[in-house]
Protein backbone atom coordinates (compact mmCIF):
# COMPACT_ATOMS: atom_id res chain seq x y z
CA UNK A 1 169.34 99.57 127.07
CA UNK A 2 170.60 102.93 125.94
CA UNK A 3 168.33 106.28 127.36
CA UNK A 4 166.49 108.34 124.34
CA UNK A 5 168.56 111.19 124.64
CA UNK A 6 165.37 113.69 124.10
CA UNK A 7 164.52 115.98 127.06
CA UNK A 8 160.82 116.77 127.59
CA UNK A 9 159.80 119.29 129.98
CA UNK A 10 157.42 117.85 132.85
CA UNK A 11 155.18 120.27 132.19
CA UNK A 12 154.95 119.36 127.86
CA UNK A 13 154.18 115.70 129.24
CA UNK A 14 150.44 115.78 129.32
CA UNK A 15 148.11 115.50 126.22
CA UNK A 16 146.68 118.55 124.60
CA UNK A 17 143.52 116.56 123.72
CA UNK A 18 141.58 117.18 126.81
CA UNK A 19 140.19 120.15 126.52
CA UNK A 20 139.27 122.20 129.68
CA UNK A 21 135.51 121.68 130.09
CA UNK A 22 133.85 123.31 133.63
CA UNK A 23 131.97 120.50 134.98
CA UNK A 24 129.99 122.40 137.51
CA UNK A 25 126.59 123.11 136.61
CA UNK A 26 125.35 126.57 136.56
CA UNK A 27 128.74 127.57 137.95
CA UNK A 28 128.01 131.43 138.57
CA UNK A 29 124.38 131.11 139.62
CA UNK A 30 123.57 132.76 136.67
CA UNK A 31 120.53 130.34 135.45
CA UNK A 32 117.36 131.55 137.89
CA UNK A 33 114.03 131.07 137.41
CA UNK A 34 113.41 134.42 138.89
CA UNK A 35 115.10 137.67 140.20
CA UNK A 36 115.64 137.37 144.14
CA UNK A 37 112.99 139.73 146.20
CA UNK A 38 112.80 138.63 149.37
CA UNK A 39 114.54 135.41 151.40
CA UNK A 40 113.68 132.00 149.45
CA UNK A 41 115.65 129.42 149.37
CA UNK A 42 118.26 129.12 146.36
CA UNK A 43 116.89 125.59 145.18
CA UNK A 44 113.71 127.47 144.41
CA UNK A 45 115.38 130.35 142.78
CA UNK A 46 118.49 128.94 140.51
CA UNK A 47 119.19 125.65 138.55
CA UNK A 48 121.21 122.85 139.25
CA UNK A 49 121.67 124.44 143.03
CA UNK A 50 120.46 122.79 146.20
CA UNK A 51 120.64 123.13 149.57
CA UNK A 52 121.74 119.57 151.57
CA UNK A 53 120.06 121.18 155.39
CA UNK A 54 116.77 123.07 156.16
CA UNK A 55 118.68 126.69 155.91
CA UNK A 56 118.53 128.48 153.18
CA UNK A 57 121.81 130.55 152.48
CA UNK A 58 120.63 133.99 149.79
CA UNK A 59 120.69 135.08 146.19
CA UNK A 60 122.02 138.15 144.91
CA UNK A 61 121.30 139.41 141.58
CA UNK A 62 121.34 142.69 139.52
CA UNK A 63 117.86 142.57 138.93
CA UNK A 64 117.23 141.69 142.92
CA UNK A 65 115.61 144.18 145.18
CA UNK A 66 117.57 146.38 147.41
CA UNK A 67 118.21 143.80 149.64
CA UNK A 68 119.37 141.40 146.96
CA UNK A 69 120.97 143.46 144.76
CA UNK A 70 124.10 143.43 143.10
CA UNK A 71 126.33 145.28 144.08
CA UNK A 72 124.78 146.36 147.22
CA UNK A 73 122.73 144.23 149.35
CA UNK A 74 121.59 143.53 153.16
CA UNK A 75 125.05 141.72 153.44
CA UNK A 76 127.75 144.78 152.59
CA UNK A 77 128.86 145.86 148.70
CA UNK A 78 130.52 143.41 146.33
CA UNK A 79 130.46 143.22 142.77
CA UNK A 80 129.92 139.75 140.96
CA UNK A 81 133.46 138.17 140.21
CA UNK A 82 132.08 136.55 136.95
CA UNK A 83 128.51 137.97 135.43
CA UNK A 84 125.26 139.32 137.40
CA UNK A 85 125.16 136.95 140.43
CA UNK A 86 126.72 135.21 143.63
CA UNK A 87 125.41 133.21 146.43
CA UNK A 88 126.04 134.20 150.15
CA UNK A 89 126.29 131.20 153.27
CA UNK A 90 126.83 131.60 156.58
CA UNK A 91 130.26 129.70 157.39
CA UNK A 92 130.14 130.33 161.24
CA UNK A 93 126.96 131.39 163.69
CA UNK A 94 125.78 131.14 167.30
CA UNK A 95 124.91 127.24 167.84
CA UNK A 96 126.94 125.71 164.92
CA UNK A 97 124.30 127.35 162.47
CA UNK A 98 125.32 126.43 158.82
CA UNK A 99 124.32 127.39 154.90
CA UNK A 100 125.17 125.46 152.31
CA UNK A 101 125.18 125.53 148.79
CA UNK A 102 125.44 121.49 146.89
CA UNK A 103 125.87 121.93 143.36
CA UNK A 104 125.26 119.31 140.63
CA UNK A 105 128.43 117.32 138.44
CA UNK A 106 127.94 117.11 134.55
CA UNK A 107 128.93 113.52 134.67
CA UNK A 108 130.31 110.88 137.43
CA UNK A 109 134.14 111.90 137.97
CA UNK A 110 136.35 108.91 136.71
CA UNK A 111 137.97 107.06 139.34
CA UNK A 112 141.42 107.23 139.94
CA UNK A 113 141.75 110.22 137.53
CA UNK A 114 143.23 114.07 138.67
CA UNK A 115 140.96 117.24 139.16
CA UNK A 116 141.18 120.90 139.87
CA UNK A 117 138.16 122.66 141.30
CA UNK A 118 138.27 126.53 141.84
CA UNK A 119 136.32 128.96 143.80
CA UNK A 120 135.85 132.51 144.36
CA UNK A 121 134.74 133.92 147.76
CA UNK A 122 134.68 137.89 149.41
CA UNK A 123 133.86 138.22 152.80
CA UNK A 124 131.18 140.38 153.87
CA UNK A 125 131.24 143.75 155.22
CA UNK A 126 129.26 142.88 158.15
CA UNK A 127 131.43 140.18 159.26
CA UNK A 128 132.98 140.67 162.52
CA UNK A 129 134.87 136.77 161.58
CA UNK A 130 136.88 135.00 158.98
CA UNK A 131 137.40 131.83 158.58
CA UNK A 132 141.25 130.55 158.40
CA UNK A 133 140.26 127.57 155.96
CA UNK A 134 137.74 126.20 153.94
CA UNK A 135 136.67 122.92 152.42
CA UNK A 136 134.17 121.30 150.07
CA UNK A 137 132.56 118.00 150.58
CA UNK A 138 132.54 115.46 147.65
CA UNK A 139 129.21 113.63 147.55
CA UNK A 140 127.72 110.40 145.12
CA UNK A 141 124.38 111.37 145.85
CA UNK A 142 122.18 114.57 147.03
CA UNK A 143 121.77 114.81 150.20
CA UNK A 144 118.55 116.50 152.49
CA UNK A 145 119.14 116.66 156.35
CA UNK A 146 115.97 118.30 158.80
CA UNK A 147 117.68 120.96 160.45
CA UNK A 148 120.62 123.80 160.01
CA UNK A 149 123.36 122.31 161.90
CA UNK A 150 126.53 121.75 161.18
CA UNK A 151 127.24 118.71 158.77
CA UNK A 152 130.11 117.05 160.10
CA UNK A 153 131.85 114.24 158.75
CA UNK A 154 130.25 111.86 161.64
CA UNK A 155 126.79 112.90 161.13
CA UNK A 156 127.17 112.39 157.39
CA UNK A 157 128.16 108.88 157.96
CA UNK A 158 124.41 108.59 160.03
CA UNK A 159 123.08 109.26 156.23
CA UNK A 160 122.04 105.95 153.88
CA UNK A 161 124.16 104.78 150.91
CA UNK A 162 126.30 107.79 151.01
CA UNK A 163 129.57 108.41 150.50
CA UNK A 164 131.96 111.29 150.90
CA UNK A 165 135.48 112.95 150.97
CA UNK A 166 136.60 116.30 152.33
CA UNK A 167 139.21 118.03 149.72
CA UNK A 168 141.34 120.94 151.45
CA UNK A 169 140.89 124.35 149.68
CA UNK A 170 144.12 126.40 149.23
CA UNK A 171 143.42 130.91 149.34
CA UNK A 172 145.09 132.71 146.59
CA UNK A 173 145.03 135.56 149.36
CA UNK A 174 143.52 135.99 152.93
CA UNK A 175 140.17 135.02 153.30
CA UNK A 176 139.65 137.77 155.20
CA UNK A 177 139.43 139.80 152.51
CA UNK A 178 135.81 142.72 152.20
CA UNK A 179 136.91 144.16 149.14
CA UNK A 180 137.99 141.96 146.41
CA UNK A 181 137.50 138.42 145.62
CA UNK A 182 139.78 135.70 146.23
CA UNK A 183 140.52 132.23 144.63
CA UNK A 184 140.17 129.16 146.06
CA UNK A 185 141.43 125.87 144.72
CA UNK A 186 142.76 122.49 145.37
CA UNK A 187 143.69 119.47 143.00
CA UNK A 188 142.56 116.02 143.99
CA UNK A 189 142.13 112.24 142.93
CA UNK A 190 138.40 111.39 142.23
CA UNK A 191 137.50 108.42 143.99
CA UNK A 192 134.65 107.44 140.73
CA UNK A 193 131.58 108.13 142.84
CA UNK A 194 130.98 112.06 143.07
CA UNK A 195 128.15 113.62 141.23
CA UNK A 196 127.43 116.32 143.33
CA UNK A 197 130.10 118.97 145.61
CA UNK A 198 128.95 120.81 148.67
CA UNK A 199 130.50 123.91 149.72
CA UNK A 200 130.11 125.24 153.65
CA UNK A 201 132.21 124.84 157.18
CA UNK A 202 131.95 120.90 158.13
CA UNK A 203 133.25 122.02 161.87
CA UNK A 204 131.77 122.61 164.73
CA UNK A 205 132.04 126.35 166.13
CA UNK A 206 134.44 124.71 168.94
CA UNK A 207 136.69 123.06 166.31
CA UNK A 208 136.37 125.70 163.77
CA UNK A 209 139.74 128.21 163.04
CA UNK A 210 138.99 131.80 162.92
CA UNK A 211 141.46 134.45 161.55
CA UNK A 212 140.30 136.72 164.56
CA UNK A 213 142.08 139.64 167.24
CA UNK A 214 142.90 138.29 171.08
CA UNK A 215 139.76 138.59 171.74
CA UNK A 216 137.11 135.87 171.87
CA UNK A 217 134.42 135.95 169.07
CA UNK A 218 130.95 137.20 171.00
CA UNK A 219 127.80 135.16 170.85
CA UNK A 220 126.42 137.37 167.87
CA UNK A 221 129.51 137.52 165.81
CA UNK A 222 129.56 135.70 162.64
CA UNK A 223 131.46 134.62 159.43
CA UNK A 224 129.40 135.48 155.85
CA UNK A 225 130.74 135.26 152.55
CA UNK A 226 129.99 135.42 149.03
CA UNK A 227 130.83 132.69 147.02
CA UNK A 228 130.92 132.89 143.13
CA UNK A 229 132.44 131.24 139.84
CA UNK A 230 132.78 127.89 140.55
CA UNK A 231 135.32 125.75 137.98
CA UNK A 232 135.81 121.54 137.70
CA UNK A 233 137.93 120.49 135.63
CA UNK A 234 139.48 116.81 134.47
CA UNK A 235 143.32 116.90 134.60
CA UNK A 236 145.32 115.11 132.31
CA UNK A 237 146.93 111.98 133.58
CA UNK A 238 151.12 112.27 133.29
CA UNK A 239 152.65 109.71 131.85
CA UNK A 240 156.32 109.21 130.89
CA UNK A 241 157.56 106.95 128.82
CA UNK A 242 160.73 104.09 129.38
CA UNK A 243 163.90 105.39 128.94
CA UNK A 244 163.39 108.40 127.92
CA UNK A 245 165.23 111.92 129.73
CA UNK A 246 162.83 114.51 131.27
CA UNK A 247 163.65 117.58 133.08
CA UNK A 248 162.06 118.60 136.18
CA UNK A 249 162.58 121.96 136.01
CA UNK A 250 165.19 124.10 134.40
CA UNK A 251 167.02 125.56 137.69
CA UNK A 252 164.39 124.48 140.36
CA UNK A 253 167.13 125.87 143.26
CA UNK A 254 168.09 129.09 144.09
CA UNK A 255 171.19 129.96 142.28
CA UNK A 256 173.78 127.58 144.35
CA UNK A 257 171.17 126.12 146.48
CA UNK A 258 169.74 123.04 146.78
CA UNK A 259 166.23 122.97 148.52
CA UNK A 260 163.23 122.91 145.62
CA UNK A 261 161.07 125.55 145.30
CA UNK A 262 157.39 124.98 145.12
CA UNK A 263 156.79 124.14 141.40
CA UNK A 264 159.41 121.59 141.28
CA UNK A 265 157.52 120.24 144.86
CA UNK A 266 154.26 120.34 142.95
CA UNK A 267 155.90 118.20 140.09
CA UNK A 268 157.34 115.70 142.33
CA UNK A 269 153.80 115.05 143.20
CA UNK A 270 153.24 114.15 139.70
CA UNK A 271 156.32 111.72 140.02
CA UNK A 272 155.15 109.81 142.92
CA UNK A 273 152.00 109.43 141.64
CA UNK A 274 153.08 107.55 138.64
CA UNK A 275 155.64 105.90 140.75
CA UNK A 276 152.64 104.42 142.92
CA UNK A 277 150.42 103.69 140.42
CA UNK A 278 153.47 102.35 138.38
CA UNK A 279 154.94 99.66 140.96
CA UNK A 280 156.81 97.73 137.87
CA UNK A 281 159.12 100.91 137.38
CA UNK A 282 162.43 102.66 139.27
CA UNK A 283 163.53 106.14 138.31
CA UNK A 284 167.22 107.16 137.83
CA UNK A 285 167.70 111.29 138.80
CA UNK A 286 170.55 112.77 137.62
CA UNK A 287 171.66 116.41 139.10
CA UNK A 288 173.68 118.93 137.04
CA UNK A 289 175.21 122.38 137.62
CA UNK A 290 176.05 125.51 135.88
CA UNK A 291 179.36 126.03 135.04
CA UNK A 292 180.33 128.82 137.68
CA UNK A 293 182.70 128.05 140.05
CA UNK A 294 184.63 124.67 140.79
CA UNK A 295 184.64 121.37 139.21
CA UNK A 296 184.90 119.99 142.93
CA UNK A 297 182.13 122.19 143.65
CA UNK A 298 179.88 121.81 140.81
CA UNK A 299 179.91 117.64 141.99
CA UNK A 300 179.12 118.36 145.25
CA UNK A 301 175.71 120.62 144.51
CA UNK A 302 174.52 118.80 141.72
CA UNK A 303 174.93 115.34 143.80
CA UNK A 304 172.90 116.78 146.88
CA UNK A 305 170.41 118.51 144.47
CA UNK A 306 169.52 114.81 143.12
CA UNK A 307 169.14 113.80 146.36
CA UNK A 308 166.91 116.14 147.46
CA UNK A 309 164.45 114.97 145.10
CA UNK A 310 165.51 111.34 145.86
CA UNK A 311 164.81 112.36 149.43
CA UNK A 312 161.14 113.67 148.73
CA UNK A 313 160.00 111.38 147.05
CA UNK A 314 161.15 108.19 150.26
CA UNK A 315 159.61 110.78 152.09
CA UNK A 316 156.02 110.74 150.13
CA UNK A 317 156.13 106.71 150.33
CA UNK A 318 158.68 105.33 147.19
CA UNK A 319 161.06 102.56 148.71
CA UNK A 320 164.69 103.06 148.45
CA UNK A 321 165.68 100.55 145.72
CA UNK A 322 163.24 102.23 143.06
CA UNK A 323 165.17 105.34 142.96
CA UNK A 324 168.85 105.71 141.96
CA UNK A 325 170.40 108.99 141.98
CA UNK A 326 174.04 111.04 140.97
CA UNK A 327 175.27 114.19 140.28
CA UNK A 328 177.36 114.45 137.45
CA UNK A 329 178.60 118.25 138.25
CA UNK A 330 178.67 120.42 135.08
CA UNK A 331 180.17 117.67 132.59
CA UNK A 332 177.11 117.20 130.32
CA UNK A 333 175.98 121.24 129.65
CA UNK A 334 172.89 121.10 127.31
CA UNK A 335 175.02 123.03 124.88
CA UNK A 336 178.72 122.79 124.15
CA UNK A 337 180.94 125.80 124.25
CA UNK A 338 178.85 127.55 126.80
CA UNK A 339 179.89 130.36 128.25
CA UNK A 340 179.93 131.22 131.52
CA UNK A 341 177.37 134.16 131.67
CA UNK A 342 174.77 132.12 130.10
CA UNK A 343 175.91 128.94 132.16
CA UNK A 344 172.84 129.38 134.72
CA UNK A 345 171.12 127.12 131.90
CA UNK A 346 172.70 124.22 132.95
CA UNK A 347 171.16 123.73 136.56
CA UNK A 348 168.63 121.11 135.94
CA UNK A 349 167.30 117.89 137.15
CA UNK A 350 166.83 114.91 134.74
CA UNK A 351 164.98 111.82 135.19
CA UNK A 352 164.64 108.46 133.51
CA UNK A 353 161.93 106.03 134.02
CA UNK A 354 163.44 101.88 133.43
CA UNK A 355 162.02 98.62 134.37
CA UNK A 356 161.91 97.82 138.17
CA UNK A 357 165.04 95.03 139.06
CA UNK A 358 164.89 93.87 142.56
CA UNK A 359 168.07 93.10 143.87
């Protein structure tokens, strides 16, 4: 069977139809049932927020008393990253003391299908400690524990008919950060049960990692952010269709390199995924160069530019004799009669998805 000879950019693959829709409910803590005075605990004061132990975590509002206002508060100076209010939790204390905020899904995320959640956090001017990394906890049901400790994975498995996952948050910036705000996000697979995401440190102090001096943290010291803007959002599922020629990325190398640079790593991801959940197909990558320099040459970066890709994917878990790859130099340039200033245009990776034949 011949290959379509249309080239679709990875990135043009998904559908248009789903729009983005937040799924987080009140997202910026900006639905309260009254302004923040004094310390109460947030499920009393805002909508759609709970807290899963028997602290508290604050408020901060506009309209909130000095020591709940916003910008300036008991806890330093920060401006709300998205409209009049943001939460504040204690990440790290003396004896594993924990806050944590558990925040309520629109719907039950659909199994199997890909999200991005988002955060915004600013570390308090009080803080002698910041944390290195942070996490959220995926949940099916609410949860209500008796005291303030820490909720680690093994005490949330003590819980009845609940279940869980811990998704990795990636910083925009240093979370170390007093002044502005910075972004948190991750992108994950829902497993079909989670209704409800909890935000906090799931570590004890001993196994929690600190962005801190030589010196040891004191009893007293502690970690304190605000947290603010929350986003969920459904991802659309790539698909690509049989026999047809997609690009990667137009030049994902350095100019005359050959290792991939992060997007064309993040869309790889994309691959294997539809390579695992796909175990009926094989994909055929095809490397090609610009047209500077020799032919000789332009075979020999183009060939180990395929099989760097080739390579990543074995490496993520796709057996050998579902991918095929070549590099065919700079014979087939996108346009004929190219010249060599503009020839950059012709470093590319193509790939075509066929029927799996075991040999």
């Amino acid at each position: 069977m011949g290959y379509r000879i249309v080239l679709f950019s990875i990135s043009l693959l998904v559908s248009m139809t789903l729009s983005a829709q937040n799924l987080i409910l009140n997202p910026g803590f900006e639905n309260y049932s009254s302004c923040p005075n004094s310390i109460t605990s947030m499920d009393v004061l805002l909508e759609d927020v709970t807290v899963p132990t028997s602290s508290s975590g604050d408020y901060f509002h506009e309209c909130g008393s000095e020591d709940f206002g916003v910008p300036t508060n008991f806890k330093g100076t920060q401006k709300a990253s998205e409209g009049s209010g943001y939460v504040g939790l204690y990440f790290y204390a003396l004896n594993d003391y924990r806050e944590y905020i558990q925040l309520n899904t629109s719907k039950k995320l659909r199994e199997k299908h890909p999200y991005k959640i988002s955060l915004q956090v600013s570390l308090a001017e009080t803080s002698k400690l910041a944390m290195k990394t942070m996490s959220i906890m995926l949940m099916n049901k609410k949860i209500k524990v008796p005291n303030s400790s820490v909720l680690t994975a093994s005490r949330l498995d003590l819980e009845n008919d609940v279940q869980f996952h811990e998704v990795k948050l990636k910083a925009d910036n240093s979370i170390s950060d007093k002044e502005g705000w910075v972004t948190l996000s991750a992108e994950f697979d829902a497993k079909g049960f989670e209704t409800q995401i909890i935000l906090g440190n799931f570590q004890t102090n001993e196994a929690t990692q600190l962005l801190q001096s030589d010196k040891s943290p004191l009893s007293g010291d502690f970690s304190y952010y605000f947290v603010d803007n929350f986003i969920l959002e459904e991802l659309p599922r790539v698909n690509y269709e049989e026999d047809k020629i997609y690009v990667l990325e137009h030049n994902p190398f350095e100019p005359k390199g050959y290792e991939l640079d992060a997007k064309a790593i993040a869309d790889i991801q994309k691959i294997f995924k539809f390579l695992k959940e796909n175990a009926e197909v094989q994909m055929k990558i095809t490397g090609h160069s610009d047209n500077i320099g020799t032919t000789e040459y332009h075979k020999f970066i183009s060939s180990l530019r395929a099989r760097a890709v080739a390579l990543h994917l074995k490496k993520l878990g796709i057996a050998d004799g579902r991918i095929v790859w070549e590099g065919v130099g700079d014979t087939k340039p996108l346009k004929s009669n190219k010249s060599k200033a503009n020839g950059f245009e012709d470093g590319r990776i193509e790939f075509v998805m066929t029927k799996f034949e075991d040999q």
